[in-house]
PDB file of N, CA and C in Angstrom:
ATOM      1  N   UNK A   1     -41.816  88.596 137.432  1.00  0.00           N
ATOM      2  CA  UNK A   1     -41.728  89.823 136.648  1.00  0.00           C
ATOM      3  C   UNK A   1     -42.931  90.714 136.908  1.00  0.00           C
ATOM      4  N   UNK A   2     -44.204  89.868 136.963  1.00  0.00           N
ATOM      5  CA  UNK A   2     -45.416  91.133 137.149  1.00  0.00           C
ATOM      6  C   UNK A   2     -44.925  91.512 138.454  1.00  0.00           C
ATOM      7  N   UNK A   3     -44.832  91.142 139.887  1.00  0.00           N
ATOM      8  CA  UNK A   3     -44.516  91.378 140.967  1.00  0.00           C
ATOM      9  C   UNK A   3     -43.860  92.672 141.095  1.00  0.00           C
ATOM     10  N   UNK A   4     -42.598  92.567 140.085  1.00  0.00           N
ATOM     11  CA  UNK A   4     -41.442  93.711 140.045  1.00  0.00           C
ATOM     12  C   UNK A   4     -41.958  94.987 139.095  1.00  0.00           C
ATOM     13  N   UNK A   5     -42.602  94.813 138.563  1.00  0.00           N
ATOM     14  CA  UNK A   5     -42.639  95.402 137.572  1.00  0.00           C
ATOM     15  C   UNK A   5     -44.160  96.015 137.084  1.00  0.00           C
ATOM     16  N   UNK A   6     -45.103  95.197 137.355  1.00  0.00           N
ATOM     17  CA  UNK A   6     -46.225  95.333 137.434  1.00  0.00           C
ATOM     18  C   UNK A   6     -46.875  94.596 135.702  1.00  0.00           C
ATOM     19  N   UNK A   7     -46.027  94.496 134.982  1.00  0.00           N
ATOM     20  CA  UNK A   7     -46.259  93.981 133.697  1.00  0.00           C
ATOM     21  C   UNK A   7     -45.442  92.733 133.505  1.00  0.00           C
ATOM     22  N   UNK A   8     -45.917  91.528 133.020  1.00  0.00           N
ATOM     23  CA  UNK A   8     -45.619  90.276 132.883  1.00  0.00           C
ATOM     24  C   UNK A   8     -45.427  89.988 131.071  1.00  0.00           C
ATOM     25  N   UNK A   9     -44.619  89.416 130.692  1.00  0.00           N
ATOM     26  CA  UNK A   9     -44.800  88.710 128.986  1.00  0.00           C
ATOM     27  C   UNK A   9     -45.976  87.701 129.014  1.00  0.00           C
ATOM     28  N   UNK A  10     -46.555  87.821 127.428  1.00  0.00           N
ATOM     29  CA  UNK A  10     -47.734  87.260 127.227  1.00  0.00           C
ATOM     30  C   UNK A  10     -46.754  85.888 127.046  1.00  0.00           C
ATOM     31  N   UNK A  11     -47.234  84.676 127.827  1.00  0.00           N
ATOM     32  CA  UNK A  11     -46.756  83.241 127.511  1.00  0.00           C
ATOM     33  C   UNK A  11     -47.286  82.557 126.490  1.00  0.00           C
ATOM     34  N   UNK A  12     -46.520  81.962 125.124  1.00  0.00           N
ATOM     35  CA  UNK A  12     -47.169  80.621 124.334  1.00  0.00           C
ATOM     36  C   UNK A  12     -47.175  79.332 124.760  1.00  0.00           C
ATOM     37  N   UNK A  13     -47.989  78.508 124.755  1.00  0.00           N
ATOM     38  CA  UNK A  13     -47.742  77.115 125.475  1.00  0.00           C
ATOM     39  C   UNK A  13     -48.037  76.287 124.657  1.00  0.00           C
ATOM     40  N   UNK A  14     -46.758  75.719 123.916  1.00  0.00           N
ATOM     41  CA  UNK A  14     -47.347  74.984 122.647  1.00  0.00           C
ATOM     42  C   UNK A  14     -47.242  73.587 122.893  1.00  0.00           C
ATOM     43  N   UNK A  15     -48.213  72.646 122.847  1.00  0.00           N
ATOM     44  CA  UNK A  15     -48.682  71.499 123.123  1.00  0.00           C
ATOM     45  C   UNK A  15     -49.019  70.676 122.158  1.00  0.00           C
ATOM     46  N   UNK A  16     -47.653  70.146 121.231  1.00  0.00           N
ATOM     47  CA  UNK A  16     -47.209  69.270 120.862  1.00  0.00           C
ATOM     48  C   UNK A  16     -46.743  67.616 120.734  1.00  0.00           C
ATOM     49  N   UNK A  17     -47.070  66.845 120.225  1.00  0.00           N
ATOM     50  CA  UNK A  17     -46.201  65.929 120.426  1.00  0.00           C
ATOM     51  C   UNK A  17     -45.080  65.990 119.497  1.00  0.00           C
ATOM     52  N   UNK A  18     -43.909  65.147 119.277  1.00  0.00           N
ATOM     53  CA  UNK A  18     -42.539  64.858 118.831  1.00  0.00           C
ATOM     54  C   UNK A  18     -43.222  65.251 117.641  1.00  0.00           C
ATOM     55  N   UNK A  19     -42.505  65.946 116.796  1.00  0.00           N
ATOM     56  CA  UNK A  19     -42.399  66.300 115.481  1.00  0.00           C
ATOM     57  C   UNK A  19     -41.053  66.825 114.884  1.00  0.00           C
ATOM     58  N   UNK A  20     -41.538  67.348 113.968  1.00  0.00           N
ATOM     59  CA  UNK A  20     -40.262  67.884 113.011  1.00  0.00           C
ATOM     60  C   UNK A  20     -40.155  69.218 112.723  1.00  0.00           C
ATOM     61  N   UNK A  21     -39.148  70.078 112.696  1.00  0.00           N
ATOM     62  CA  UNK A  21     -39.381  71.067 112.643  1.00  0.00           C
ATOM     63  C   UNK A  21     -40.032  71.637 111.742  1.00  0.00           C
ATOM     64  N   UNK A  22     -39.902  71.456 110.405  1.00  0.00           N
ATOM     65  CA  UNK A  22     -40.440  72.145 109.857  1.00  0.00           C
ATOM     66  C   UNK A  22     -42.150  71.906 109.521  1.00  0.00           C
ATOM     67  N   UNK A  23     -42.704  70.377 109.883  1.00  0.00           N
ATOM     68  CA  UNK A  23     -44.306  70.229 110.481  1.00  0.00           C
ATOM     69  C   UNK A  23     -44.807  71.559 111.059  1.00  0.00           C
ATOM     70  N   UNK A  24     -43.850  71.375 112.468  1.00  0.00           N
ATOM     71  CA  UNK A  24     -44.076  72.432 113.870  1.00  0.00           C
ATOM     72  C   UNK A  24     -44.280  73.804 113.123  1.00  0.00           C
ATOM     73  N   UNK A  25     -43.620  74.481 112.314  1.00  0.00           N
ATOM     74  CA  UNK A  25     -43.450  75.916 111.597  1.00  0.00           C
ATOM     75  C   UNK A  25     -44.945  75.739 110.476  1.00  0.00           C
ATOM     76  N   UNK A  26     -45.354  74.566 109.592  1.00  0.00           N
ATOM     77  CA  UNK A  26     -46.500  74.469 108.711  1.00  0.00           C
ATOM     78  C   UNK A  26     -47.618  74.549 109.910  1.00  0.00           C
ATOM     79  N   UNK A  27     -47.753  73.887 110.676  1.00  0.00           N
ATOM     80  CA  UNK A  27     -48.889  74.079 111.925  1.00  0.00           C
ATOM     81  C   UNK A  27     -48.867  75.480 112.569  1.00  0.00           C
ATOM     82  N   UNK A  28     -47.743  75.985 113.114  1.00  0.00           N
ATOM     83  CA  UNK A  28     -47.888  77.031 113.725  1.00  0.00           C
ATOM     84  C   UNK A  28     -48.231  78.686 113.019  1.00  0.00           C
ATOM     85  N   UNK A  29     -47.012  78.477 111.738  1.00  0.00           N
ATOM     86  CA  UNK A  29     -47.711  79.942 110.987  1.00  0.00           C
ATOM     87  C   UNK A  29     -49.029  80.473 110.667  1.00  0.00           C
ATOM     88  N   UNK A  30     -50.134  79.390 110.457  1.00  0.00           N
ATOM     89  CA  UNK A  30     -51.282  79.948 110.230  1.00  0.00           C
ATOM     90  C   UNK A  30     -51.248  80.287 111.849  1.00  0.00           C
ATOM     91  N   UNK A  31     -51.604  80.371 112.842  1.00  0.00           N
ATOM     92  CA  UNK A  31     -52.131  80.837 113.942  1.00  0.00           C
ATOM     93  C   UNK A  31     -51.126  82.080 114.540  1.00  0.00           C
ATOM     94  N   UNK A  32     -50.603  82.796 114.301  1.00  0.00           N
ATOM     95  CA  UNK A  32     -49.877  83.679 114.936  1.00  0.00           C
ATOM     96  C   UNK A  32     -50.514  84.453 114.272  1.00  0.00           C
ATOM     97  N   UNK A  33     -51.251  85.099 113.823  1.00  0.00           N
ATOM     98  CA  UNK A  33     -51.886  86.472 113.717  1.00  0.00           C
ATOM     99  C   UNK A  33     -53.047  86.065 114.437  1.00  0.00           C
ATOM    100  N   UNK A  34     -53.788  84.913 114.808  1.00  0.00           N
ATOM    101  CA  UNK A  34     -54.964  85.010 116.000  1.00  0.00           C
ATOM    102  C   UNK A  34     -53.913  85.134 117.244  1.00  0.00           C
ATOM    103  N   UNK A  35     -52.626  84.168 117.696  1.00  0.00           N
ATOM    104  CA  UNK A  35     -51.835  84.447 118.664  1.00  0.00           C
ATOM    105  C   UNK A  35     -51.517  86.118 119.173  1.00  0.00           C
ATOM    106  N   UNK A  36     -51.464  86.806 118.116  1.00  0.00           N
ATOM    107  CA  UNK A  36     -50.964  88.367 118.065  1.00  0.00           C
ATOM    108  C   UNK A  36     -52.450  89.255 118.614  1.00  0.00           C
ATOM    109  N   UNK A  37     -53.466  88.923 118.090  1.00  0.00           N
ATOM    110  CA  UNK A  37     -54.886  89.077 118.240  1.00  0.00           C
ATOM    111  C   UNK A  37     -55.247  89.219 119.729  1.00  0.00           C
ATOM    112  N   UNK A  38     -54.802  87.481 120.439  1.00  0.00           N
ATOM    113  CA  UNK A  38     -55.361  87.972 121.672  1.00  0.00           C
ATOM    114  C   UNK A  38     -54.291  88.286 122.553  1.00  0.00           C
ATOM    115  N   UNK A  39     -53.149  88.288 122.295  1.00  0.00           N
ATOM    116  CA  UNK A  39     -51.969  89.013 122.998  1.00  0.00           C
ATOM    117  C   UNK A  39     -52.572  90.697 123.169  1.00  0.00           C
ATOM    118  N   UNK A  40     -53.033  91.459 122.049  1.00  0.00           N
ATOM    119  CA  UNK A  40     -53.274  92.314 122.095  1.00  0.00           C
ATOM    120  C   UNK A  40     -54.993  92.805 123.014  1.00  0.00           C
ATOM    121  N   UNK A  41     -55.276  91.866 122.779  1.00  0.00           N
ATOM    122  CA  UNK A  41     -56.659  91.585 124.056  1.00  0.00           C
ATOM    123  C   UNK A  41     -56.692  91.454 124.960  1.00  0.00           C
ATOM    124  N   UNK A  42     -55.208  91.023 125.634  1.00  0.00           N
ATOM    125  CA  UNK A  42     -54.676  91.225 127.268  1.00  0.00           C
ATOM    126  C   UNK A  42     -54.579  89.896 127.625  1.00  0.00           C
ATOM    127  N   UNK A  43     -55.003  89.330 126.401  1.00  0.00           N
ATOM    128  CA  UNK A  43     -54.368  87.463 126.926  1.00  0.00           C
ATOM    129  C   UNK A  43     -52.934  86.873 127.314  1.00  0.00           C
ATOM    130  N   UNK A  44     -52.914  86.811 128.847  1.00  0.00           N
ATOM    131  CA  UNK A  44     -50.995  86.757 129.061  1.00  0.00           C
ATOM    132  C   UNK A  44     -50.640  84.931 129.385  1.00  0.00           C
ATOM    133  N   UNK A  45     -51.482  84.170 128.747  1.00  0.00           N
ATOM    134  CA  UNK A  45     -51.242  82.792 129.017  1.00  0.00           C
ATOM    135  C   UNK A  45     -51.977  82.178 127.603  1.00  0.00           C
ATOM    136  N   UNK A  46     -50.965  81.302 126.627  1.00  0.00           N
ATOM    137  CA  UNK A  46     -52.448  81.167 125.378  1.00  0.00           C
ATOM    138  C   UNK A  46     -51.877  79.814 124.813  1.00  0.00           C
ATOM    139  N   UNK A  47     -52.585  78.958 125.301  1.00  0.00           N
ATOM    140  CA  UNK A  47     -52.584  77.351 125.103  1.00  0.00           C
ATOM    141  C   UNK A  47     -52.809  77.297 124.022  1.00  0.00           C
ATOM    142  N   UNK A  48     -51.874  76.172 123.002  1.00  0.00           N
ATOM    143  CA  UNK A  48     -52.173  75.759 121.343  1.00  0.00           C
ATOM    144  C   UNK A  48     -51.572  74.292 121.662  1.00  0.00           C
ATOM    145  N   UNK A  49     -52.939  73.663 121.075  1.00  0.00           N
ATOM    146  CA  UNK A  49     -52.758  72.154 121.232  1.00  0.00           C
ATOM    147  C   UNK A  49     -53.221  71.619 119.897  1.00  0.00           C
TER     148      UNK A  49
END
């Protein structure tokens, strides 16, 4: 996509083990406004382990 286009989507890479969904959603909601943060900082790759 950057190739074609010159602009790529910012990737999440969430690095998990087996859980449950709704764990996965109590862990993850606090961090999506820092996720949104450095998306907007030009971060296009953002590891959460």
């Amino acid at each position: 996509m950057a190739a074609l286009s010159g602009e790529a989507p910012a990737i999440v890479w969430i690095r998990v083990g087996n859980t449950r969904r709704r764990a996965l959603i109590k862990w993850f909601e606090p961090l999506i406004e820092k996720i949104a943060e450095m998306i907007e900082a030009g971060n296009n790759l953002i590891e959460l382990r």
